[in-house]
C-alpha atoms as a PDB file:
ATOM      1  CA  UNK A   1       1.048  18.193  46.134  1.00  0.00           C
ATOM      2  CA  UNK A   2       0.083  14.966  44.402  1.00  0.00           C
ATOM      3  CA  UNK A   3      -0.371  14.095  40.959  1.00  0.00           C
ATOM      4  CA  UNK A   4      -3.930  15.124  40.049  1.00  0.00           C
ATOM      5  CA  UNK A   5      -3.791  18.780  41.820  1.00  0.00           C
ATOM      6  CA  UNK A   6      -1.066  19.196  39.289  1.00  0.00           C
ATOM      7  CA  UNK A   7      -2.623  19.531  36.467  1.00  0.00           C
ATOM      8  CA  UNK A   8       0.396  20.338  34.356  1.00  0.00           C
ATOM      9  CA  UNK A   9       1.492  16.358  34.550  1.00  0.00           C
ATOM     10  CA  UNK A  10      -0.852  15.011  32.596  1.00  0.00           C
ATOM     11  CA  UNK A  11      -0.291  17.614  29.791  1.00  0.00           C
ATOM     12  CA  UNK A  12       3.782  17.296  30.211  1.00  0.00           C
ATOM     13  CA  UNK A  13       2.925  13.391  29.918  1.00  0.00           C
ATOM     14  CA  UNK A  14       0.903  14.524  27.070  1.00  0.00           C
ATOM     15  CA  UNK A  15       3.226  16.340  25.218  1.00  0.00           C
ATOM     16  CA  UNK A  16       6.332  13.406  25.899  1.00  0.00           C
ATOM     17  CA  UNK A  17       4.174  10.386  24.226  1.00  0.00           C
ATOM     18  CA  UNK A  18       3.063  13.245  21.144  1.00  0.00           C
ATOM     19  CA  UNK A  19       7.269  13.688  20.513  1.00  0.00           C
ATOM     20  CA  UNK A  20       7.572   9.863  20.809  1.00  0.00           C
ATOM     21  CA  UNK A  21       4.449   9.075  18.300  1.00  0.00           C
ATOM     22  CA  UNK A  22       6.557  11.709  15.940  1.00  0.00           C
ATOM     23  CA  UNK A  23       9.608  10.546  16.534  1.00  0.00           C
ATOM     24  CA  UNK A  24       8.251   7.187  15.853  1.00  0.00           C
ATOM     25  CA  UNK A  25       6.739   8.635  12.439  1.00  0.00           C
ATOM     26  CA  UNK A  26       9.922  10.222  10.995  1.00  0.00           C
ATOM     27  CA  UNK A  27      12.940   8.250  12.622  1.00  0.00           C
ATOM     28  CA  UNK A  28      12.349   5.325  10.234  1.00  0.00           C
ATOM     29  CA  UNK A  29      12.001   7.772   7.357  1.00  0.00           C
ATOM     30  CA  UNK A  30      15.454   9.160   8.118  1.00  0.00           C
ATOM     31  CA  UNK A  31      17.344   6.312   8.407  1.00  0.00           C
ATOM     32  CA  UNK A  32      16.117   4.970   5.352  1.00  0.00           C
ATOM     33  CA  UNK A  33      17.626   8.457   3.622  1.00  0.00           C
ATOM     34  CA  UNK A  34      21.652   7.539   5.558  1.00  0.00           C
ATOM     35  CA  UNK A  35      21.236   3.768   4.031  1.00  0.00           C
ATOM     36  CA  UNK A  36      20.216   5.657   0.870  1.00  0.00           C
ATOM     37  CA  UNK A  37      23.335   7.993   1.107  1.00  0.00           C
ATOM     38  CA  UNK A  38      25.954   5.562   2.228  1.00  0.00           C
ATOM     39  CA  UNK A  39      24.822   2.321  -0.177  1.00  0.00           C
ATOM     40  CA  UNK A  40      24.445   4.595  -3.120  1.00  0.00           C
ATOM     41  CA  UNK A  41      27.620   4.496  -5.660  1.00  0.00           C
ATOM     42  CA  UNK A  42      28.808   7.255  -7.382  1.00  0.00           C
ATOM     43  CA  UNK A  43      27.540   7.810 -10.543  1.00  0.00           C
ATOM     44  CA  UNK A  44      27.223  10.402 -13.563  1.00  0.00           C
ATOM     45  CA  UNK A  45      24.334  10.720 -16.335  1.00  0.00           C
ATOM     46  CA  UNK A  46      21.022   8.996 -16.272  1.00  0.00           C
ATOM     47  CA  UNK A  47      21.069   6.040 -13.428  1.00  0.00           C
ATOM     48  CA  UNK A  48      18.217   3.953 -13.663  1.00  0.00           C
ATOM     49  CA  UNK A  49      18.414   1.037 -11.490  1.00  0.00           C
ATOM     50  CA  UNK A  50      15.864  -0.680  -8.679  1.00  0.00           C
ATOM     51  CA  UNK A  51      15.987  -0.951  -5.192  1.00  0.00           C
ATOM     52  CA  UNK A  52      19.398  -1.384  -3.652  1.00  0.00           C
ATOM     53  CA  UNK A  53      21.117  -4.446  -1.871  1.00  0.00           C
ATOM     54  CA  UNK A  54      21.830  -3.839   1.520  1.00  0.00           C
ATOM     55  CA  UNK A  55      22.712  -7.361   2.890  1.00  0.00           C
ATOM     56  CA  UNK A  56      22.749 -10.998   0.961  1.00  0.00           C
ATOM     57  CA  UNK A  57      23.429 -14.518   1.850  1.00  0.00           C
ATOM     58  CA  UNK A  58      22.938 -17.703   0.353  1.00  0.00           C
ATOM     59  CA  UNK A  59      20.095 -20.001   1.252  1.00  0.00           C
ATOM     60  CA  UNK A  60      19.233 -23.362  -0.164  1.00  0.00           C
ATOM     61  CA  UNK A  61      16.990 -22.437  -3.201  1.00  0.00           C
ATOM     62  CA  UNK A  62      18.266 -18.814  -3.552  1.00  0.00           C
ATOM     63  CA  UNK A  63      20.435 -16.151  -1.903  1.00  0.00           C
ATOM     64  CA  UNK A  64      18.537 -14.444   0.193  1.00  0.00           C
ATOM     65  CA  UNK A  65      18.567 -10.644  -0.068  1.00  0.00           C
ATOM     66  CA  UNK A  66      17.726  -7.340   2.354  1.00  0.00           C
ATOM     67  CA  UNK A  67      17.093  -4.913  -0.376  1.00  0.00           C
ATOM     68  CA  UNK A  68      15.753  -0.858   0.091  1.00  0.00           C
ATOM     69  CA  UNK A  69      12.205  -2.137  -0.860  1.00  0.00           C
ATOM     70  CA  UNK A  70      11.717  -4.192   1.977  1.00  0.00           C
ATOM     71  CA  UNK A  71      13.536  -2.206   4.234  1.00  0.00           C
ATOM     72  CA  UNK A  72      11.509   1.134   2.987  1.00  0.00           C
ATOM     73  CA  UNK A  73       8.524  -0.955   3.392  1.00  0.00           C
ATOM     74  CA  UNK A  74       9.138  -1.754   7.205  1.00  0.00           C
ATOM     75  CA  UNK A  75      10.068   1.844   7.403  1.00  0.00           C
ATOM     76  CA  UNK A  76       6.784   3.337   6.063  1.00  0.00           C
ATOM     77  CA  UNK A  77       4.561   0.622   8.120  1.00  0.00           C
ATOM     78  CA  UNK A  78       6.166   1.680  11.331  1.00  0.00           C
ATOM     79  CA  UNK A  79       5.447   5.052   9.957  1.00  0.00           C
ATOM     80  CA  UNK A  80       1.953   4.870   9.581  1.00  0.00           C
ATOM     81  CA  UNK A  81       1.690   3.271  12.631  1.00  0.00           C
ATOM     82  CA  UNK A  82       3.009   6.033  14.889  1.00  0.00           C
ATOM     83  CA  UNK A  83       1.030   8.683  12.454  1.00  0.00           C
ATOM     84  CA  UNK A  84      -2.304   6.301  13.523  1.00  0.00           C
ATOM     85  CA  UNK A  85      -1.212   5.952  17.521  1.00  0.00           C
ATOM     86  CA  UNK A  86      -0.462  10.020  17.587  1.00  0.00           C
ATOM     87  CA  UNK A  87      -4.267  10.720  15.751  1.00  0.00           C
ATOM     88  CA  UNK A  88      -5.758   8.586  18.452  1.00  0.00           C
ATOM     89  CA  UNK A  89      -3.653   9.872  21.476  1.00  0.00           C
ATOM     90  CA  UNK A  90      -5.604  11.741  24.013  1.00  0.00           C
ATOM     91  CA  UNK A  91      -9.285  10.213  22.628  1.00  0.00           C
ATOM     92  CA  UNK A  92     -12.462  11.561  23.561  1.00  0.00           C
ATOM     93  CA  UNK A  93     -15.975  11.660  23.843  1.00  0.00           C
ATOM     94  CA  UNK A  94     -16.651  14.621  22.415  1.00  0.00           C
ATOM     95  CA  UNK A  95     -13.805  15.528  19.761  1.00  0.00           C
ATOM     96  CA  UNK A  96     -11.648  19.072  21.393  1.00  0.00           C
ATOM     97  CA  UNK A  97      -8.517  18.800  19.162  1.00  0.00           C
ATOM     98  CA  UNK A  98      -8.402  18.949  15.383  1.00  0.00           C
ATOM     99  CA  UNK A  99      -6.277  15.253  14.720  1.00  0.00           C
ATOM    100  CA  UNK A 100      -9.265  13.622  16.627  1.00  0.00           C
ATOM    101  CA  UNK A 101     -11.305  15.458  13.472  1.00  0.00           C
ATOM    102  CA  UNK A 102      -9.285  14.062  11.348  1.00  0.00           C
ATOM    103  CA  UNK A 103      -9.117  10.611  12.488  1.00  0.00           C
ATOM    104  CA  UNK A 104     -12.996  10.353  12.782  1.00  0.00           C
ATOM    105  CA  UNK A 105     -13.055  11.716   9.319  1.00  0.00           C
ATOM    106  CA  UNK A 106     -10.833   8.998   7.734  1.00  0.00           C
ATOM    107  CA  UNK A 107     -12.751   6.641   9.696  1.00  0.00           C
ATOM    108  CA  UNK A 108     -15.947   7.282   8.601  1.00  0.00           C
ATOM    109  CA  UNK A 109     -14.682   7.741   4.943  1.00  0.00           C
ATOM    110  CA  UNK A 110     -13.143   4.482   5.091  1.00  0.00           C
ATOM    111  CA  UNK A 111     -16.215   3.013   6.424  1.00  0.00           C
ATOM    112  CA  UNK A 112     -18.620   4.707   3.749  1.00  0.00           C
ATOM    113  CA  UNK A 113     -15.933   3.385   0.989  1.00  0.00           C
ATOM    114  CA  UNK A 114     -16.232  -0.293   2.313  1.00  0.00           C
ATOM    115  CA  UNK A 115     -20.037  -0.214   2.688  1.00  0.00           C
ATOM    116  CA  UNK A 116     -20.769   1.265  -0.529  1.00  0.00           C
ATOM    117  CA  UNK A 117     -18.506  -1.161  -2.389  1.00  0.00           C
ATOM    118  CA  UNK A 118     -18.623  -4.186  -0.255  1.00  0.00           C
ATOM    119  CA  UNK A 119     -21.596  -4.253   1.167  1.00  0.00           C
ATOM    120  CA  UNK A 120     -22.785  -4.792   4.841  1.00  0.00           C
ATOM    121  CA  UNK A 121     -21.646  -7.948   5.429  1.00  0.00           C
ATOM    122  CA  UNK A 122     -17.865  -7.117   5.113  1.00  0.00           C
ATOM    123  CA  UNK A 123     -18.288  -3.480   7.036  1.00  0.00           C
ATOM    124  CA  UNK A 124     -15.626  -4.722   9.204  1.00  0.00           C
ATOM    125  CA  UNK A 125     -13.051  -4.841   6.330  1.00  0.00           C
ATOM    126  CA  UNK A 126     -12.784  -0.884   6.888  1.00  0.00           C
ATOM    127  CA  UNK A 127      -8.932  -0.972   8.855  1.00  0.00           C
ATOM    128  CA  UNK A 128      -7.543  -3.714   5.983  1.00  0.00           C
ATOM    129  CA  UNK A 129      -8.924  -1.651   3.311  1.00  0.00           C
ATOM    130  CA  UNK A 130      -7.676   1.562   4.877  1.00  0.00           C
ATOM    131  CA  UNK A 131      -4.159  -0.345   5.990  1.00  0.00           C
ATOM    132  CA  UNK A 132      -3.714  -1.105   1.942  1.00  0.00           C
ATOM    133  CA  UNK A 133      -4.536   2.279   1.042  1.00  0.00           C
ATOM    134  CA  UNK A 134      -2.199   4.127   3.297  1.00  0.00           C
ATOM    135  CA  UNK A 135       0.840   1.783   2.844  1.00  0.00           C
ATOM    136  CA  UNK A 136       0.276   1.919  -0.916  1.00  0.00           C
ATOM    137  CA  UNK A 137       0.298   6.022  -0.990  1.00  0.00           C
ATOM    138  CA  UNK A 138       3.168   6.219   1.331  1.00  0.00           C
ATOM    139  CA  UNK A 139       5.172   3.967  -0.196  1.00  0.00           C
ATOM    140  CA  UNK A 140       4.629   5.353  -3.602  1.00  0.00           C
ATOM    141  CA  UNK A 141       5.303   9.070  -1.867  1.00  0.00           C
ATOM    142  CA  UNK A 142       8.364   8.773  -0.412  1.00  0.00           C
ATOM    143  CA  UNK A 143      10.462   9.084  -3.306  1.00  0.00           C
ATOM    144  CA  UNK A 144       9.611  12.781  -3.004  1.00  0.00           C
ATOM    145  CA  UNK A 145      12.291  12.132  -0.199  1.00  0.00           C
ATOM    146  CA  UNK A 146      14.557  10.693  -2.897  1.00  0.00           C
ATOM    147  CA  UNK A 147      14.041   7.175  -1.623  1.00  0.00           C
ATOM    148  CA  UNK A 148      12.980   4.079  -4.005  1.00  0.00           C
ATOM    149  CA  UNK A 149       9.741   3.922  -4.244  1.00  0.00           C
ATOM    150  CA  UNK A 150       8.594  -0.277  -2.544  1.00  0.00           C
ATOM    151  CA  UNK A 151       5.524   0.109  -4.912  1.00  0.00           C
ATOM    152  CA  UNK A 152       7.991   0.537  -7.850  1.00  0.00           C
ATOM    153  CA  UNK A 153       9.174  -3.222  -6.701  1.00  0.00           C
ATOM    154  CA  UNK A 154       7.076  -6.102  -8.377  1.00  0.00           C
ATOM    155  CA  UNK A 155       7.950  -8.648  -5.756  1.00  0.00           C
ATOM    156  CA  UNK A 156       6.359  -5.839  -3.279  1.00  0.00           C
ATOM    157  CA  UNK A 157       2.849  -5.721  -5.291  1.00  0.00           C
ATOM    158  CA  UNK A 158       3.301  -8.843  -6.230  1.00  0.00           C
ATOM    159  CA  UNK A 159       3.050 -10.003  -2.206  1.00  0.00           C
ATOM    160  CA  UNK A 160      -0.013  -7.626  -1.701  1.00  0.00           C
ATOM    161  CA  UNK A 161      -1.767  -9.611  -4.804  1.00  0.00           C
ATOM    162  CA  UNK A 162      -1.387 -12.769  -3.632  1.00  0.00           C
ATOM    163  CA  UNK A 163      -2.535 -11.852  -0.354  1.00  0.00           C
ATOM    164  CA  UNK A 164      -5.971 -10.314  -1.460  1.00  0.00           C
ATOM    165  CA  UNK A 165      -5.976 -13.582  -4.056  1.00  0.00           C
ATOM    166  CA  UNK A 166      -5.967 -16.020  -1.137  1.00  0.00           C
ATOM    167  CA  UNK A 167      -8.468 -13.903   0.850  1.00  0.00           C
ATOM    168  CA  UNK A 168     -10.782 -14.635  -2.794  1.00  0.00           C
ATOM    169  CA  UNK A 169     -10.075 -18.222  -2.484  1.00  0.00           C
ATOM    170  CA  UNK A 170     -11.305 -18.411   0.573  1.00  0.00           C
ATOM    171  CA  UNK A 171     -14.652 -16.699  -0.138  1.00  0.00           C
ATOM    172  CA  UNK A 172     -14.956 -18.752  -2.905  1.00  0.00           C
ATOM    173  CA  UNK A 173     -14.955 -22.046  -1.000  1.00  0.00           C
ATOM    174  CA  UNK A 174     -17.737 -21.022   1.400  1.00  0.00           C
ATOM    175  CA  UNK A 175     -19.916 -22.338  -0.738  1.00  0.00           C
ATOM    176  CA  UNK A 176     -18.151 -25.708  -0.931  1.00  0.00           C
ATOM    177  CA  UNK A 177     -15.041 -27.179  -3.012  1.00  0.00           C
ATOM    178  CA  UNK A 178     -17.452 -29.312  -5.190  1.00  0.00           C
ATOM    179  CA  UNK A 179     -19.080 -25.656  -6.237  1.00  0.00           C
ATOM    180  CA  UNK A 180     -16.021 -24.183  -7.087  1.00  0.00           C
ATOM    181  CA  UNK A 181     -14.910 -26.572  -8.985  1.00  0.00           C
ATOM    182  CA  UNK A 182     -17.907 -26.573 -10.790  1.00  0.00           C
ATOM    183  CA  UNK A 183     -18.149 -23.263 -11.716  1.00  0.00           C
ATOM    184  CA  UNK A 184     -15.112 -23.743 -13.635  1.00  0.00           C
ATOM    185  CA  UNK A 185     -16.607 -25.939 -16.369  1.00  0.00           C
ATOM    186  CA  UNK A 186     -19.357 -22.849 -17.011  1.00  0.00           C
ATOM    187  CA  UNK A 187     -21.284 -22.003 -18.813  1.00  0.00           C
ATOM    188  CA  UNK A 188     -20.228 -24.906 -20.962  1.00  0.00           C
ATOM    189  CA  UNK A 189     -16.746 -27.442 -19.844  1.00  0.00           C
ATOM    190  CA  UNK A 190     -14.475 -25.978 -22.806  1.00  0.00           C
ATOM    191  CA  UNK A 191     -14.337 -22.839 -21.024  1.00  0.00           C
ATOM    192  CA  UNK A 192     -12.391 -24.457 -17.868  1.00  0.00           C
ATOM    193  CA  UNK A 193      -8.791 -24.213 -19.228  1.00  0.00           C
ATOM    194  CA  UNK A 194      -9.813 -20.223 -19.750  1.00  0.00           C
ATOM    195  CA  UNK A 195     -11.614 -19.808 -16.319  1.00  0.00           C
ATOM    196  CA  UNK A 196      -8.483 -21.430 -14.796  1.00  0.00           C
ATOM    197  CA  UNK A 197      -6.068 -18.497 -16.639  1.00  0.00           C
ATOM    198  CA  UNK A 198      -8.805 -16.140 -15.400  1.00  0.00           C
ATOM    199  CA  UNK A 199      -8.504 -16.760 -11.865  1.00  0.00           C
ATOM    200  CA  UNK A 200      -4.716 -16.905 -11.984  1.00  0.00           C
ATOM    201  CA  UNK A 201      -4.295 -13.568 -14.003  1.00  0.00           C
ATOM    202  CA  UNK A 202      -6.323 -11.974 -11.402  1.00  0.00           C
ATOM    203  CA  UNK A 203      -3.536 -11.381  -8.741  1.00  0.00           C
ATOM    204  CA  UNK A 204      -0.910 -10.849 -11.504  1.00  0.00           C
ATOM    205  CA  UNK A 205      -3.081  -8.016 -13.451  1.00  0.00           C
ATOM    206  CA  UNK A 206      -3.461  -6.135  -9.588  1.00  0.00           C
ATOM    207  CA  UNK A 207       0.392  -6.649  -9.440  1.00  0.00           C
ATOM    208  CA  UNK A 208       1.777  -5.417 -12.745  1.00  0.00           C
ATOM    209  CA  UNK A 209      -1.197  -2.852 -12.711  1.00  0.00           C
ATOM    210  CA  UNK A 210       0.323  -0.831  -9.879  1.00  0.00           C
ATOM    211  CA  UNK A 211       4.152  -2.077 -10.332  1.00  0.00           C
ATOM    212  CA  UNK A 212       3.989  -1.124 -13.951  1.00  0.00           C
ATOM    213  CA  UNK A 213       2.469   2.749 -13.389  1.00  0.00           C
ATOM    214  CA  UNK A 214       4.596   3.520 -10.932  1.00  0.00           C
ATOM    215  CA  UNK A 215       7.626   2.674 -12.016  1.00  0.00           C
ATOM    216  CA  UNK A 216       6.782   4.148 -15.671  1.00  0.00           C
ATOM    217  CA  UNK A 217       6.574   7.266 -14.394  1.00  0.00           C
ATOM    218  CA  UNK A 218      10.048   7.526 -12.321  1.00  0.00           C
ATOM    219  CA  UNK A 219      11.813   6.228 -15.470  1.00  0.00           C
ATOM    220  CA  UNK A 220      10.289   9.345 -17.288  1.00  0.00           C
ATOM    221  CA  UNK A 221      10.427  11.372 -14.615  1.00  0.00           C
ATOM    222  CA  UNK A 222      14.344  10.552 -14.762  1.00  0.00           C
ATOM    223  CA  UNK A 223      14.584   9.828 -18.789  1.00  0.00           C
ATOM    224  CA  UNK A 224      13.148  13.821 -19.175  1.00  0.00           C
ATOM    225  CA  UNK A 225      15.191  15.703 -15.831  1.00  0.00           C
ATOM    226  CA  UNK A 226      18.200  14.089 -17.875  1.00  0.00           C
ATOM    227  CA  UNK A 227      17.218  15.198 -21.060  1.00  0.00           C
ATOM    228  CA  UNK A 228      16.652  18.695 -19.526  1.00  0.00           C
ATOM    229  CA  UNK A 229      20.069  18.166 -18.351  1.00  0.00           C
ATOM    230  CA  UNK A 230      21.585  18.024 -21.401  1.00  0.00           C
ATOM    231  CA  UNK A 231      19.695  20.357 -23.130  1.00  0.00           C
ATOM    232  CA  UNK A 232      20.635  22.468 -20.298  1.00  0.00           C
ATOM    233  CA  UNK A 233      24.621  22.520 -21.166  1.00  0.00           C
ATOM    234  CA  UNK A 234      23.951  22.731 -24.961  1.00  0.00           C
ATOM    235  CA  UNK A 235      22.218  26.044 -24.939  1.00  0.00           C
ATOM    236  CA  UNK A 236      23.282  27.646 -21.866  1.00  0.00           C
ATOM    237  CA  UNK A 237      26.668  26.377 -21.729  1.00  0.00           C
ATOM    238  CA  UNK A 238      27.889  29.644 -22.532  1.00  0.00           C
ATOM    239  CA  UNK A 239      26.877  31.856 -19.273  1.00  0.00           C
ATOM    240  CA  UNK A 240      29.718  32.351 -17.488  1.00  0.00           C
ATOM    241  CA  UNK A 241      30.863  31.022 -14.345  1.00  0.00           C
ATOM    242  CA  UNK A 242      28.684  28.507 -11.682  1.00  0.00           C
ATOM    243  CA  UNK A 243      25.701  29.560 -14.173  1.00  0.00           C
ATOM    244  CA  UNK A 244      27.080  27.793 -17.155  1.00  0.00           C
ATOM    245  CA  UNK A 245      27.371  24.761 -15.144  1.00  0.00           C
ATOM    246  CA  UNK A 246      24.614  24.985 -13.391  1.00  0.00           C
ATOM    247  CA  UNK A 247      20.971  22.880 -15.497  1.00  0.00           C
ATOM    248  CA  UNK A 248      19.019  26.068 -15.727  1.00  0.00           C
ATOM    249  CA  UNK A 249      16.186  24.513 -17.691  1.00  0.00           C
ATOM    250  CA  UNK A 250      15.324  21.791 -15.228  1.00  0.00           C
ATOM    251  CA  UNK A 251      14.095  24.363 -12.496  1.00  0.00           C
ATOM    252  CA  UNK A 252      10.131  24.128 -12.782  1.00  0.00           C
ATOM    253  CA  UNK A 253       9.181  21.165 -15.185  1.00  0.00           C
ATOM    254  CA  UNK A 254      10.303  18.176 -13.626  1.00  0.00           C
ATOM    255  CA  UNK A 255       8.753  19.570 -10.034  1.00  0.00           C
ATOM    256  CA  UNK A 256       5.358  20.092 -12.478  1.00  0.00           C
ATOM    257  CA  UNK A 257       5.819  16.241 -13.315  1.00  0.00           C
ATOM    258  CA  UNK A 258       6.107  14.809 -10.116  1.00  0.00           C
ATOM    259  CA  UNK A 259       3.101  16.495  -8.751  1.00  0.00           C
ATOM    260  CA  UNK A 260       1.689  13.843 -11.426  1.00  0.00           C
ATOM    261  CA  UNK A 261       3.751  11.459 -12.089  1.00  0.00           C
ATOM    262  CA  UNK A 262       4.406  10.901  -7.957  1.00  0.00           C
ATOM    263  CA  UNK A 263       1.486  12.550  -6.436  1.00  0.00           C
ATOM    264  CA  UNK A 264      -1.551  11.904  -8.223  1.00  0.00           C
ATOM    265  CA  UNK A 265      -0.431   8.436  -9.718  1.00  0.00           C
ATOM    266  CA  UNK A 266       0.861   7.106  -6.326  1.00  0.00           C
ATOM    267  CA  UNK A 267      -2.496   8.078  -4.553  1.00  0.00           C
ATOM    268  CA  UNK A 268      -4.283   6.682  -7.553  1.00  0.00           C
ATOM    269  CA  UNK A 269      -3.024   3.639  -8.070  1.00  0.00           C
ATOM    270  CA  UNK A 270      -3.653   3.158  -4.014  1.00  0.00           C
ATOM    271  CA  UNK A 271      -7.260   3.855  -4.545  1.00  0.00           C
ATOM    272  CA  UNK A 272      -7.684   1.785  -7.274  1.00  0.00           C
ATOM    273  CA  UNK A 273      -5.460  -1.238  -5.736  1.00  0.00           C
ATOM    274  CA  UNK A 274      -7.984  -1.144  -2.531  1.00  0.00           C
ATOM    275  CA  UNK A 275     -11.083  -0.517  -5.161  1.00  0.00           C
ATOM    276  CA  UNK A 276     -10.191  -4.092  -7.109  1.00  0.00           C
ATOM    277  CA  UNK A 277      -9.573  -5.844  -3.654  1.00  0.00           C
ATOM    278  CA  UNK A 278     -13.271  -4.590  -2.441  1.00  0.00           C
ATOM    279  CA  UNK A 279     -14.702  -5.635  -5.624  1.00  0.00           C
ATOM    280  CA  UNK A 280     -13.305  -8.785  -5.882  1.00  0.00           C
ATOM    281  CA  UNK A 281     -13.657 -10.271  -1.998  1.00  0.00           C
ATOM    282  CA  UNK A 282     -17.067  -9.141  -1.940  1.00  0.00           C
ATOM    283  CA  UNK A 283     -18.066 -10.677  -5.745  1.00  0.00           C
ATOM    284  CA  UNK A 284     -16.457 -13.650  -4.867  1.00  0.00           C
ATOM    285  CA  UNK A 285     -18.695 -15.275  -2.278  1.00  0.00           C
ATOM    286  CA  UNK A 286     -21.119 -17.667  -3.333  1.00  0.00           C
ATOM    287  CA  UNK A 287     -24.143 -16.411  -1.978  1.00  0.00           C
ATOM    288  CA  UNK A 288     -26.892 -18.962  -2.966  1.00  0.00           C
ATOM    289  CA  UNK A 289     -24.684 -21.785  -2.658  1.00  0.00           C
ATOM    290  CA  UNK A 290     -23.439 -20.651   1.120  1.00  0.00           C
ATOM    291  CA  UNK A 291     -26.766 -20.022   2.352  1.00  0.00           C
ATOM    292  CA  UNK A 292     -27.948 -23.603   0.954  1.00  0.00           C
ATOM    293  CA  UNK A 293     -24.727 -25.033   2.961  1.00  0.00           C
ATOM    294  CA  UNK A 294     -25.730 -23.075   6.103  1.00  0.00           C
ATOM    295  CA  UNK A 295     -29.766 -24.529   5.727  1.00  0.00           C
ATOM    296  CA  UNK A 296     -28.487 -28.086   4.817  1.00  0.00           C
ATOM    297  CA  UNK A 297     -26.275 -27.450   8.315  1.00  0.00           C
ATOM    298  CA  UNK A 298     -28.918 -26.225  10.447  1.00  0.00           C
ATOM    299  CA  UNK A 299     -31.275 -29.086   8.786  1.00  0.00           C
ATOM    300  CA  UNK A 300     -28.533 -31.676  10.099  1.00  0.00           C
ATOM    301  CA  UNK A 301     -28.631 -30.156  13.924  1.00  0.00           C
ATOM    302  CA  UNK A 302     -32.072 -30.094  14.079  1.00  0.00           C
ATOM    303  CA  UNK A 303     -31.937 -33.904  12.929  1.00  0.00           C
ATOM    304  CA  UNK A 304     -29.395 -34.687  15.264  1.00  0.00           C
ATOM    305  CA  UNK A 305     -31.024 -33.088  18.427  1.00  0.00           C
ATOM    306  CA  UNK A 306     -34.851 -34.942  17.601  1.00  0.00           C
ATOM    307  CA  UNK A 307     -32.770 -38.446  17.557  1.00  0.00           C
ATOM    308  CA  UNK A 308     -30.987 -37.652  20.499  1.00  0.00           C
ATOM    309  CA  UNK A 309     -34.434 -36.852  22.693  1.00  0.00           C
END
C-alpha cells in the first residue's frame, strides 16, 4: 500500500511534529525550574534578591556573567517560538481547526494595532510589534512558575530600549543629518542642551518604566506573603499540631495579588512597552523633509539621464 492510500500517515506525522512543537514550548520552561531548584540556596524569612548567577568569568572590561535573566529569556523566546510554529502547523485555506482561529485572530489584531497607531506605511511592523509584546508578557508571567521574572531585570529592558531607540535614530535621519541636527536648536538654540536630555531619556524612561513596575510588585507581592507569614504564627500559633505551623492566613490573598500584581501588570506593561515603540518610530520620521530629499533625488536622475542623451 503506499503512502497516500494510507491516510493515517499523514495524521500520525501530524500528531509527531504537534508533540515536538509542545515539547519545544515547555522543555525550556522546565529546565529553567531544575536550574532554579539546584542554584537556589537555602534560605529562611523574606529573600529578596535578583536573578541568579549561573556561570561567570572574567573578561577584559568586566566579568562576564550567565545569569537566570538571560537564560529565562532564551528559554521563553524558544518558547514562543514553538507556541507560533504549532499555531501555524497544518495551515490552510479555509481555517478547519480552532489554533488556525486563533492565529488569524492575533494576526489580524496585531495588524489593526500597528495600522491604527503607526500608520500605513509601517503595516509591516506587525511580527516586531507582536514579537515585543509576547516576549514581554511571557517573561513577566513566568514567575507564576516561581521563576525570576527577565522583565524584572533592568539590563533586560534596558536592551529592548535601546533597540527601539536606534530603530528612532534611524527614522530620524531619513530626512538628512543636517535636519536632525537642526531640529535640536528649536524652536529657539537654548533649548538644544534640553532636546539633547530629551532624546536620551527616551530609551531610559521605556526601560525603568517597565523594569520599575514589575519588579515593585514582586517585592510587595513578597514584602506582604511574609508579613502574612508572620502574622500567621502570632495568632494562630496556638492550633495544635501541623496546623499551628502551618501560615493559615496566606491561603487566598497573596493568589488575589498576583492575579494583579503578575497578571494584569505583566500584560500591561507589554502593551504599553509595544504602544511607546509604535508611537515613537512612527512620530519620528521626518516627513516633509524626506519627501524633499526623495524630489531633490529624483530631480538629480532626471538631470543626470538628459546630460547623458
Amino acid at each position: 500500500m503506499t503512502e497516500e492510500a494510507r491516510p493515517d500517515v499523514k495524521s500520525a506525522r501530524f500528531k509527531v511534529v504537534d508533540g515536538l512543537l509542545i515539547a519545544m514550548m515547555i522543555l525550556p520552561i522546565l529546565a529553567c525550574i531544575v536550574l532554579k531548584v539546584l542554584f537556589t540556596p537555602a534560605s529562611e524569612g523574606v529573600n529578596i534578591a535578583g536573578a541568579l548567577v549561573y556561570w561567570q568569568t572574567e573578561a577584559p572590561l568586566m566579568p562576564l556573567y550567565i545569569s537566570e535573566s538571560q537564560v529565562n529569556s532564551w528559554a521563553v523566546m524558544i518558547s514562543i517560538l514553538g507556541l507560533c510554529l504549532y499555531l501555524t502547523h497544518g495551515l490552510s485555506a479555509r481555517a478547519v481547526c480552532r489554533r488556525q482561529l486563533l492565529a488569524e485572530w492575533i494576526v489580524e489584531k496585531c495588524q489593526g494595532l500597528v495600522n491604527s497607531n503607526m500608520g500605513g506605511y509601517f503595516k509591516e511592523w506587525a511580527p516586531f510589534v507582536a514579537a515585543i509584546m509576547a516576549l514581554s508578557a511571557f517573561s513577566s508571567l513566568i514567575c507564576l512558575l516561581g521563576l525570576f521574572s527577565p522583565t524584572g531585570d533592568v539590563n533586560v529592558t534596558f536592551g529592548w530600549a535601546l533597540l527601539v531607540f536606534f530603530l528612532i535614530m534611524f527614522f530620524k535621519f531619513r530626512g538628512g543629518v543636517g535636519n536632525y541636527v537642526a531640529g535640536l536648536f528649536k524652536p529657539i538654540p537654548v533649548f538644544a542642551p534640553m532636546n539633547v536630555i530629551g532624546e536620551i531619556a527616551t530609551p531610559v524612561s521605556m526601560a525603568f518604566r517597565h523594569y520599575g513596575n514589575i519588579l515593585s510588585g514582586a517585592v510587595i507581592s513578597a514584602l506582604i506573603g511574609s508579613a502574612l507569614t508572620g502574622l500567621s504564627k502570632s495568632l494562630l500559633g496556638w492550633l495544635p499540631g501541623i496546623l499551628g505551623d502551618m501560615p493559615l492566613l496566606r491561603v487566598g490573598l497573596p493568589a488575589v495579588l498576583s492575579i494583579y500584581f503578575d497578571v494584569f501588570s505583566g500584560v500591561m506593561q507589554a502593551f504599553i512597552f509595544a504602544m511607546l515603540t509604535m508611537l515613537n518610530v512612527a512620530g519620528a520620521v521626518p516627513w516633509e523633509a524626506w519627501n524633499a530629499r526623495k524630489e531633490k533625488r529624483q530631480a538629480r536622475k532626471v538631470n543626470l539621464g538628459k546630460t547623458a542623451a
